[in-house]
PDB file of N, CA and C in Angstrom:
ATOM      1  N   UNK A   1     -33.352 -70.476 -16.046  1.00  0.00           N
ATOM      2  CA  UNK A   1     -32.521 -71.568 -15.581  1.00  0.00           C
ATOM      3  C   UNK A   1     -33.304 -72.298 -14.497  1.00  0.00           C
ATOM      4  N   UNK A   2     -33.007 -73.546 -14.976  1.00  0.00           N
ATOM      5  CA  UNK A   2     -33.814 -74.328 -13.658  1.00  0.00           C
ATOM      6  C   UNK A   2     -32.895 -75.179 -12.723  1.00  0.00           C
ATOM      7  N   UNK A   3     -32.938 -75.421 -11.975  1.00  0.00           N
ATOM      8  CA  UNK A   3     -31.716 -76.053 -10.967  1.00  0.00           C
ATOM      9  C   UNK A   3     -32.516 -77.387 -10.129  1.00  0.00           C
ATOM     10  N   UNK A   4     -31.796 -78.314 -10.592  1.00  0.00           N
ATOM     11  CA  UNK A   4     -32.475 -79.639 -10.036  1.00  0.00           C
ATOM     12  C   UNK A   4     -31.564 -80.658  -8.840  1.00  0.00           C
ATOM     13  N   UNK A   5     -31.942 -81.223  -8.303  1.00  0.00           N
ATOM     14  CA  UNK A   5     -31.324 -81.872  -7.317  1.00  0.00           C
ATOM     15  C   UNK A   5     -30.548 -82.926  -7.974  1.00  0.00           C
ATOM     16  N   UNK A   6     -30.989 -84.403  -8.625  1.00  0.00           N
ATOM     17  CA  UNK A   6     -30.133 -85.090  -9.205  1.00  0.00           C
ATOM     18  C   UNK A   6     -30.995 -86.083 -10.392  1.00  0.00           C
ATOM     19  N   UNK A   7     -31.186 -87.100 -11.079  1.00  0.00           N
ATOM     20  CA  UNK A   7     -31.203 -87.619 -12.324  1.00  0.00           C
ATOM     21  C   UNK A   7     -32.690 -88.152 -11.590  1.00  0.00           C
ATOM     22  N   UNK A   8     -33.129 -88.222 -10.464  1.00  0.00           N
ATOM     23  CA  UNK A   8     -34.461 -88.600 -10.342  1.00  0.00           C
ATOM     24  C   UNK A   8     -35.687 -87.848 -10.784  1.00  0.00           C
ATOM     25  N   UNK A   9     -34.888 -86.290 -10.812  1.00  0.00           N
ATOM     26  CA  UNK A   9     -35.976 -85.329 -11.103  1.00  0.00           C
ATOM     27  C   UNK A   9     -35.747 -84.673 -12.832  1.00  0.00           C
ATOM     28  N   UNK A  10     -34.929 -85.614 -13.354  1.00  0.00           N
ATOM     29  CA  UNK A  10     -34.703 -85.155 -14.892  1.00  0.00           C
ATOM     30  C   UNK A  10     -35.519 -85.296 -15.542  1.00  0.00           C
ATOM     31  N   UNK A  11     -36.554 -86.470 -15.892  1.00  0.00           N
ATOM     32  CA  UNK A  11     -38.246 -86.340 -16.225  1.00  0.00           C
ATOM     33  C   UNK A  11     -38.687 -84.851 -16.131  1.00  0.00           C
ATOM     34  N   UNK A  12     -39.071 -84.845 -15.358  1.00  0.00           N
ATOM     35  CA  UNK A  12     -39.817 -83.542 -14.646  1.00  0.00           C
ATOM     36  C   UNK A  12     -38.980 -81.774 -14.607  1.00  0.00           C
ATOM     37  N   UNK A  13     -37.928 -82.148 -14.820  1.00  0.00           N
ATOM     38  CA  UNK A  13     -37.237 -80.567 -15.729  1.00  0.00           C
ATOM     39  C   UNK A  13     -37.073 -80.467 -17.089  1.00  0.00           C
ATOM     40  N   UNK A  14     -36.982 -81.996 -17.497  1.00  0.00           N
ATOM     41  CA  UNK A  14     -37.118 -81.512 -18.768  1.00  0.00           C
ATOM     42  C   UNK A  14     -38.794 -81.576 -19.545  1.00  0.00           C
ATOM     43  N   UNK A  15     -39.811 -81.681 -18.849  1.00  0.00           N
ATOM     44  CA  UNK A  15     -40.994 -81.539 -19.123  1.00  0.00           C
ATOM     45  C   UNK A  15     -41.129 -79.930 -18.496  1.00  0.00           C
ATOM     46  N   UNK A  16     -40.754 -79.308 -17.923  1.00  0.00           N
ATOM     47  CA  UNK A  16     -40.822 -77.830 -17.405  1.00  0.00           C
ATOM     48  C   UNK A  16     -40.130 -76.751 -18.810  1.00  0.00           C
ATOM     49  N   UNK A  17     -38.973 -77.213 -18.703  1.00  0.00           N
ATOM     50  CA  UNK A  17     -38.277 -76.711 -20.052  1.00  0.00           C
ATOM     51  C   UNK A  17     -38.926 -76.326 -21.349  1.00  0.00           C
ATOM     52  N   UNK A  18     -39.877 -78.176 -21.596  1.00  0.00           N
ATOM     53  CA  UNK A  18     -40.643 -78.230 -23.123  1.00  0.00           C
ATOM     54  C   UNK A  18     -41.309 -77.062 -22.616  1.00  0.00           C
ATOM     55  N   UNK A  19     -42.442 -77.108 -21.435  1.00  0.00           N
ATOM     56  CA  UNK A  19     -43.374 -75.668 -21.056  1.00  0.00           C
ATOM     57  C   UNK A  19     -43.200 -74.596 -21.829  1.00  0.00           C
ATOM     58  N   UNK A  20     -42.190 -73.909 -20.671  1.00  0.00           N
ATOM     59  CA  UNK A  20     -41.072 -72.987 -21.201  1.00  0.00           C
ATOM     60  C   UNK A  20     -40.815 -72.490 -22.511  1.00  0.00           C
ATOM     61  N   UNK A  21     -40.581 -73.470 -23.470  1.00  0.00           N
ATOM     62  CA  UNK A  21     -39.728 -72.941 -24.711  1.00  0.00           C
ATOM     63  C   UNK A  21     -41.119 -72.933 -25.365  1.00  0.00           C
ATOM     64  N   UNK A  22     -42.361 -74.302 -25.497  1.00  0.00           N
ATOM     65  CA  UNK A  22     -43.848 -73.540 -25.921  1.00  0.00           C
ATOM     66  C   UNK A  22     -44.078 -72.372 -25.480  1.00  0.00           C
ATOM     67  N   UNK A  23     -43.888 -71.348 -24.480  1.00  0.00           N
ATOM     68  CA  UNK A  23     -44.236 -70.284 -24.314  1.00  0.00           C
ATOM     69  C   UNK A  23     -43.026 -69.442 -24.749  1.00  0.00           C
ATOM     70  N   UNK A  24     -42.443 -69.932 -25.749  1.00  0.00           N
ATOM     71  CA  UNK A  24     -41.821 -68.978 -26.300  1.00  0.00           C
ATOM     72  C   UNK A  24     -40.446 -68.646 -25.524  1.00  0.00           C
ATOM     73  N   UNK A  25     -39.825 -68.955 -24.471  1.00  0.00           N
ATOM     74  CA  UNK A  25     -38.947 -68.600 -24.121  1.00  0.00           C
ATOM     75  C   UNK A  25     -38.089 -69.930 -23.624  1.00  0.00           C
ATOM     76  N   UNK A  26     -36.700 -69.013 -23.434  1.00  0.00           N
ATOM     77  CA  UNK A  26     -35.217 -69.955 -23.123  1.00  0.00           C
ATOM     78  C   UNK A  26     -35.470 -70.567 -22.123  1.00  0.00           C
ATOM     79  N   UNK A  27     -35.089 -71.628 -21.609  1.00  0.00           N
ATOM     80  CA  UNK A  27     -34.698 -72.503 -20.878  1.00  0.00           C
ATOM     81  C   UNK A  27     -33.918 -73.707 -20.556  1.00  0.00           C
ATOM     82  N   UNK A  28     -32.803 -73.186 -19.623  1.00  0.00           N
ATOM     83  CA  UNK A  28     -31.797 -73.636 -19.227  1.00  0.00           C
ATOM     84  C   UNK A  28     -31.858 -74.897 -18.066  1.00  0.00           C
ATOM     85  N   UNK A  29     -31.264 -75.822 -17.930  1.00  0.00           N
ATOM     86  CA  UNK A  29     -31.523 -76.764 -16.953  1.00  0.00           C
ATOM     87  C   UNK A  29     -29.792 -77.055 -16.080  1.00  0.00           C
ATOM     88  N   UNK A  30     -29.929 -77.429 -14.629  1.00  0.00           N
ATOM     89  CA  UNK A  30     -28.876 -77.578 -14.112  1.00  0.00           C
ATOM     90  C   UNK A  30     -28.963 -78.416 -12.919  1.00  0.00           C
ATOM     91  N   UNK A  31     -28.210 -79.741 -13.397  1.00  0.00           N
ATOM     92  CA  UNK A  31     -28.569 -80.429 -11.983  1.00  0.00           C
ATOM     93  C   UNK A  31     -27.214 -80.279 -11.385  1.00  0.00           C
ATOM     94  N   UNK A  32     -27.733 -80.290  -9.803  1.00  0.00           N
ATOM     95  CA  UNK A  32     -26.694 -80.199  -8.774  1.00  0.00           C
ATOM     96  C   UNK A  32     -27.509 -79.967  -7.449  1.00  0.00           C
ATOM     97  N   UNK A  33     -26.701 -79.976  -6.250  1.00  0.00           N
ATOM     98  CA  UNK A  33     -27.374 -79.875  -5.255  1.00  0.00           C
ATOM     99  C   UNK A  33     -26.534 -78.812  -4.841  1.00  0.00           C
ATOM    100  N   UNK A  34     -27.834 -77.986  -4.622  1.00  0.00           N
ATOM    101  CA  UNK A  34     -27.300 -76.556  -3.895  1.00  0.00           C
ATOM    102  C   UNK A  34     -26.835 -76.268  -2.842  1.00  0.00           C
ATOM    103  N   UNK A  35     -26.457 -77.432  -2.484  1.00  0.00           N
ATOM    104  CA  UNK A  35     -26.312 -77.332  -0.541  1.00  0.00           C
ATOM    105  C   UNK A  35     -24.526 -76.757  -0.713  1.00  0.00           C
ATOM    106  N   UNK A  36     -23.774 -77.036  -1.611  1.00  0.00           N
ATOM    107  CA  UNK A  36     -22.610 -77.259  -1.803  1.00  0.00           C
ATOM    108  C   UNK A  36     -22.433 -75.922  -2.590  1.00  0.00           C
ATOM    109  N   UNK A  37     -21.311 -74.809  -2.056  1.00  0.00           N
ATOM    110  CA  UNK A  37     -21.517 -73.672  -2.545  1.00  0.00           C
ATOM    111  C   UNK A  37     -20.816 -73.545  -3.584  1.00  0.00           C
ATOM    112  N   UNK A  38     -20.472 -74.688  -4.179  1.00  0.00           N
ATOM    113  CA  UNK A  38     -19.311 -74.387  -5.613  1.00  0.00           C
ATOM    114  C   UNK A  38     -20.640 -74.781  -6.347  1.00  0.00           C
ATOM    115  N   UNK A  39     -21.315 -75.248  -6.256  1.00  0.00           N
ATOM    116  CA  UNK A  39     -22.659 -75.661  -7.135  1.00  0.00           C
ATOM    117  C   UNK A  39     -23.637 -74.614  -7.528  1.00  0.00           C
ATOM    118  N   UNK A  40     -22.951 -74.048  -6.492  1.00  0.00           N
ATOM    119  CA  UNK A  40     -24.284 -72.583  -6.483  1.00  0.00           C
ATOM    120  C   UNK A  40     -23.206 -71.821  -7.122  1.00  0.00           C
ATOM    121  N   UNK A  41     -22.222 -71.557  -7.116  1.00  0.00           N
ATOM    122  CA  UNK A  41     -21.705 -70.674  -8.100  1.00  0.00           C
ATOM    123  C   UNK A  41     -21.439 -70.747  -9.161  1.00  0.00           C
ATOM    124  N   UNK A  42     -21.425 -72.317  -9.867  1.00  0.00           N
ATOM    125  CA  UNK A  42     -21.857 -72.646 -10.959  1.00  0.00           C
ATOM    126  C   UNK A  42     -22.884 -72.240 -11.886  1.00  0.00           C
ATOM    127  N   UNK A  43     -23.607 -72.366 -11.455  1.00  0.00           N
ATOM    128  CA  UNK A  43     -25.286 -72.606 -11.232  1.00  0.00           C
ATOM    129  C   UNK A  43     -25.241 -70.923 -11.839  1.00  0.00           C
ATOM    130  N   UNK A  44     -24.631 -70.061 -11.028  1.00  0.00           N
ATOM    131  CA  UNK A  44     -24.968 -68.411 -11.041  1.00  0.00           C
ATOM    132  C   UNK A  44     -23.916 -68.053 -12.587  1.00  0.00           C
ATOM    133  N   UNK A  45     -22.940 -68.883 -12.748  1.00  0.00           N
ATOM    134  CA  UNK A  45     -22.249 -68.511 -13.885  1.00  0.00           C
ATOM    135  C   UNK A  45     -22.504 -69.189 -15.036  1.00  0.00           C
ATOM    136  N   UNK A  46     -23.209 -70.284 -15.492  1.00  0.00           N
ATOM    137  CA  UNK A  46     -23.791 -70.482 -16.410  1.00  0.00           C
ATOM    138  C   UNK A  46     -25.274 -69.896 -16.228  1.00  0.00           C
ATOM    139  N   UNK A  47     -25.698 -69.539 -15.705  1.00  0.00           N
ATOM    140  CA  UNK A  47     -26.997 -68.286 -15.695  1.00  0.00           C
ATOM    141  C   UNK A  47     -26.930 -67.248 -15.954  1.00  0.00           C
ATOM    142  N   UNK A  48     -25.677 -65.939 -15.978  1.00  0.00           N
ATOM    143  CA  UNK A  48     -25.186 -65.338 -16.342  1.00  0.00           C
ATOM    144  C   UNK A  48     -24.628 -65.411 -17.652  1.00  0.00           C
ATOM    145  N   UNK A  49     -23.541 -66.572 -18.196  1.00  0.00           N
ATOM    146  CA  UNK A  49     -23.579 -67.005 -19.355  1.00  0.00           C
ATOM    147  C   UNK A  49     -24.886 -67.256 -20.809  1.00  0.00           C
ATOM    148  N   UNK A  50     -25.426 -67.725 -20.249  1.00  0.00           N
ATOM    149  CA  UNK A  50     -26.691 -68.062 -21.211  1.00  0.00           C
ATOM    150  C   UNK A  50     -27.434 -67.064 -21.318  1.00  0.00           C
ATOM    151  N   UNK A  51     -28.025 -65.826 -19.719  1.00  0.00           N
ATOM    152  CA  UNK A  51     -28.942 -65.328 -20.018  1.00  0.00           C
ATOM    153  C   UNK A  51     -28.295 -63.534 -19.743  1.00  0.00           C
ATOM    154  N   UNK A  52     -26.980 -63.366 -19.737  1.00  0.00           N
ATOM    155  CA  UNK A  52     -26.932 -62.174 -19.238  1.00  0.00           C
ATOM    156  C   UNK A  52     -26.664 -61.544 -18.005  1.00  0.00           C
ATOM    157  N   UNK A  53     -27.614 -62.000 -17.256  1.00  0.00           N
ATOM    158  CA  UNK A  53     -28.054 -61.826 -15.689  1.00  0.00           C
ATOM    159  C   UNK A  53     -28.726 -62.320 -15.108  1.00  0.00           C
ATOM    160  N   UNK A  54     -29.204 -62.066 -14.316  1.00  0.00           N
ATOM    161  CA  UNK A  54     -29.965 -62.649 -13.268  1.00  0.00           C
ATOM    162  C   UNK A  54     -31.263 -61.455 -12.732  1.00  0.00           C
ATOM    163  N   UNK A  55     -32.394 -61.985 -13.354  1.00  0.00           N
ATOM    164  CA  UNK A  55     -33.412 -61.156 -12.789  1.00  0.00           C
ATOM    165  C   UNK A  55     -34.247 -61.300 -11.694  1.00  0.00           C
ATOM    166  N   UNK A  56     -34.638 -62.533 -12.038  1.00  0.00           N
ATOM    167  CA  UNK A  56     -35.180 -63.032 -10.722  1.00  0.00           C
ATOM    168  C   UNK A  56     -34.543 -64.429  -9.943  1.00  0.00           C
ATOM    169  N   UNK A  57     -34.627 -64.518  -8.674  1.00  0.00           N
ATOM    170  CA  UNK A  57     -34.165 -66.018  -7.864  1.00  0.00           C
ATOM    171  C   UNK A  57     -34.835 -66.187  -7.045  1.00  0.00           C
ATOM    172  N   UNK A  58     -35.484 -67.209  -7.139  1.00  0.00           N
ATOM    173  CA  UNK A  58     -36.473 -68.122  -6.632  1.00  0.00           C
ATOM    174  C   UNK A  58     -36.023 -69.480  -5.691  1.00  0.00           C
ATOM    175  N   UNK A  59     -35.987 -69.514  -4.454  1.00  0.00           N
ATOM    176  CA  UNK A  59     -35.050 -70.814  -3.821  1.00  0.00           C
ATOM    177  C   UNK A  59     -35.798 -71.503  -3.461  1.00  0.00           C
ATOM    178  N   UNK A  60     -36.491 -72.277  -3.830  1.00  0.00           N
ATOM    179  CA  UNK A  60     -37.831 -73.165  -3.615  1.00  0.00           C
ATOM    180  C   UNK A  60     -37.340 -74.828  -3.085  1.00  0.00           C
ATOM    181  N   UNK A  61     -36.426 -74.865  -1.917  1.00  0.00           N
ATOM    182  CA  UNK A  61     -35.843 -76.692  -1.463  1.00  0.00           C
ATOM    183  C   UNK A  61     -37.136 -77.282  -0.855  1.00  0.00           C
ATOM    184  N   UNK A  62     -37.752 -77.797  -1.391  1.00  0.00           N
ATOM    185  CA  UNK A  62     -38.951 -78.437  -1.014  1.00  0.00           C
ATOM    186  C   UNK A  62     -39.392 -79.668  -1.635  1.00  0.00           C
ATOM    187  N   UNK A  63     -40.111 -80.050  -0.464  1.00  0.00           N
ATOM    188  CA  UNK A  63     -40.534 -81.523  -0.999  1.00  0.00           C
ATOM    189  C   UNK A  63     -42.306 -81.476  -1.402  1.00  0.00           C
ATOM    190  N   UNK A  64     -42.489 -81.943  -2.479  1.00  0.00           N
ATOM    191  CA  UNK A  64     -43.331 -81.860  -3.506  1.00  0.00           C
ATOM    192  C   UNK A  64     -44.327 -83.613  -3.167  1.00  0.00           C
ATOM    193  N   UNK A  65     -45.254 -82.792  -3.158  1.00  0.00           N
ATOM    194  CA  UNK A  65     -46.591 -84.278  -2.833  1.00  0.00           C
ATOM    195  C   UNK A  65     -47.653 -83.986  -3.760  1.00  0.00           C
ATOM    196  N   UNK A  66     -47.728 -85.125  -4.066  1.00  0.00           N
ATOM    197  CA  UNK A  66     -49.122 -84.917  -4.952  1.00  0.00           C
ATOM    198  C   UNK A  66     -50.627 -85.700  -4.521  1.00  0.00           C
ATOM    199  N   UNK A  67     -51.447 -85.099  -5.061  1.00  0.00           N
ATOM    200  CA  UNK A  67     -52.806 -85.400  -4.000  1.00  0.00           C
ATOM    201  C   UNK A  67     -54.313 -85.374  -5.609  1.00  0.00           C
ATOM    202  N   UNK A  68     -54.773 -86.073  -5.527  1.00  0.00           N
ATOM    203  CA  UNK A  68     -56.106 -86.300  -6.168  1.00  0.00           C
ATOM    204  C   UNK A  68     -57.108 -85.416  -6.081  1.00  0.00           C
ATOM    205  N   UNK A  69     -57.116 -84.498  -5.164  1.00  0.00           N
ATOM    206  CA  UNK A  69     -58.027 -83.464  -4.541  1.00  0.00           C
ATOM    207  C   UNK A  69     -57.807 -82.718  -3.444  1.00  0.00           C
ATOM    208  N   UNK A  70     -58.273 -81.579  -3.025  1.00  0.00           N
ATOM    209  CA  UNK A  70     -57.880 -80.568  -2.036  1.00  0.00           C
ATOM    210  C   UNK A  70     -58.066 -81.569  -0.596  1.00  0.00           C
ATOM    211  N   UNK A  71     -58.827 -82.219  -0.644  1.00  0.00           N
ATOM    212  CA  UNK A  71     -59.690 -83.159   0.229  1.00  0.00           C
ATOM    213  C   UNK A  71     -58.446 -84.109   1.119  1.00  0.00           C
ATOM    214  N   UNK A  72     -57.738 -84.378   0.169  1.00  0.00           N
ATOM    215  CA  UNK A  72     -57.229 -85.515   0.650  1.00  0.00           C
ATOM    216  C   UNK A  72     -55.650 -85.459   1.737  1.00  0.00           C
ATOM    217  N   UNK A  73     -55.492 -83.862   1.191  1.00  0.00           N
ATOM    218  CA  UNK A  73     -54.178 -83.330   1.105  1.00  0.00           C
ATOM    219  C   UNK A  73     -54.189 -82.808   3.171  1.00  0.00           C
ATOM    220  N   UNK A  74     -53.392 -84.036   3.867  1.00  0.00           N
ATOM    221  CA  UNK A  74     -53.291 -83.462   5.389  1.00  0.00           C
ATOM    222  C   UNK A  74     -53.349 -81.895   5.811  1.00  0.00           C
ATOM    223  N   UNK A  75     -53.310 -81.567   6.792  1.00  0.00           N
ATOM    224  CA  UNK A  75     -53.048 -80.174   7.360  1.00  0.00           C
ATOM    225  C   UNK A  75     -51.678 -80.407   7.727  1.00  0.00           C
ATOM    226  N   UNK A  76     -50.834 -81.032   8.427  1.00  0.00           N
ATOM    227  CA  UNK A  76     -49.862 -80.512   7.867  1.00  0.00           C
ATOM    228  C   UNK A  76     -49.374 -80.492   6.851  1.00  0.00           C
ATOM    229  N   UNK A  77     -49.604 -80.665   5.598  1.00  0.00           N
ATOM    230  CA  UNK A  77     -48.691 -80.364   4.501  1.00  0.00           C
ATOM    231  C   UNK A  77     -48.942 -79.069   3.993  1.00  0.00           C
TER     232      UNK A  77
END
């Protein structure tokens, strides 16, 4: 299951997904923002639904930059 913030990042989960299912396995997609805890319990019951359980959780809220080379990429980021 993948959990996305909102329709800006739908490109880009559902290109994770295609990944995913080429390697042979399920993948589930869910937009919502997790900040809101009925979202997150959503989120945990159609994950449960589709896959059973829950093996691993990964909470990754981060902001994502992209860079041309190691070179270019600040110290702080």
């Amino acid at each position: 299951m993948i959990a996305y913030l909102d329709e800006s990042e739908d490109e880009d989960a559902r290109e994770t997904q295609r990944l995913v299912a080429e390697a042979g396995r399920a993948c589930e997609l869910f937009r919502g923002d997790l900040a809101d805890p009925e979202n997150c319990r959503e989120l945990v019951r159609r994950t449960v639904k589709a896959f059973g359980r829950i093996d691993v959780l990964v909470n990754n809220a981060a902001h994502q930059m992209s860079f041309q080379s190691l070179e270019e990429i600040p110290a702080d980021e």
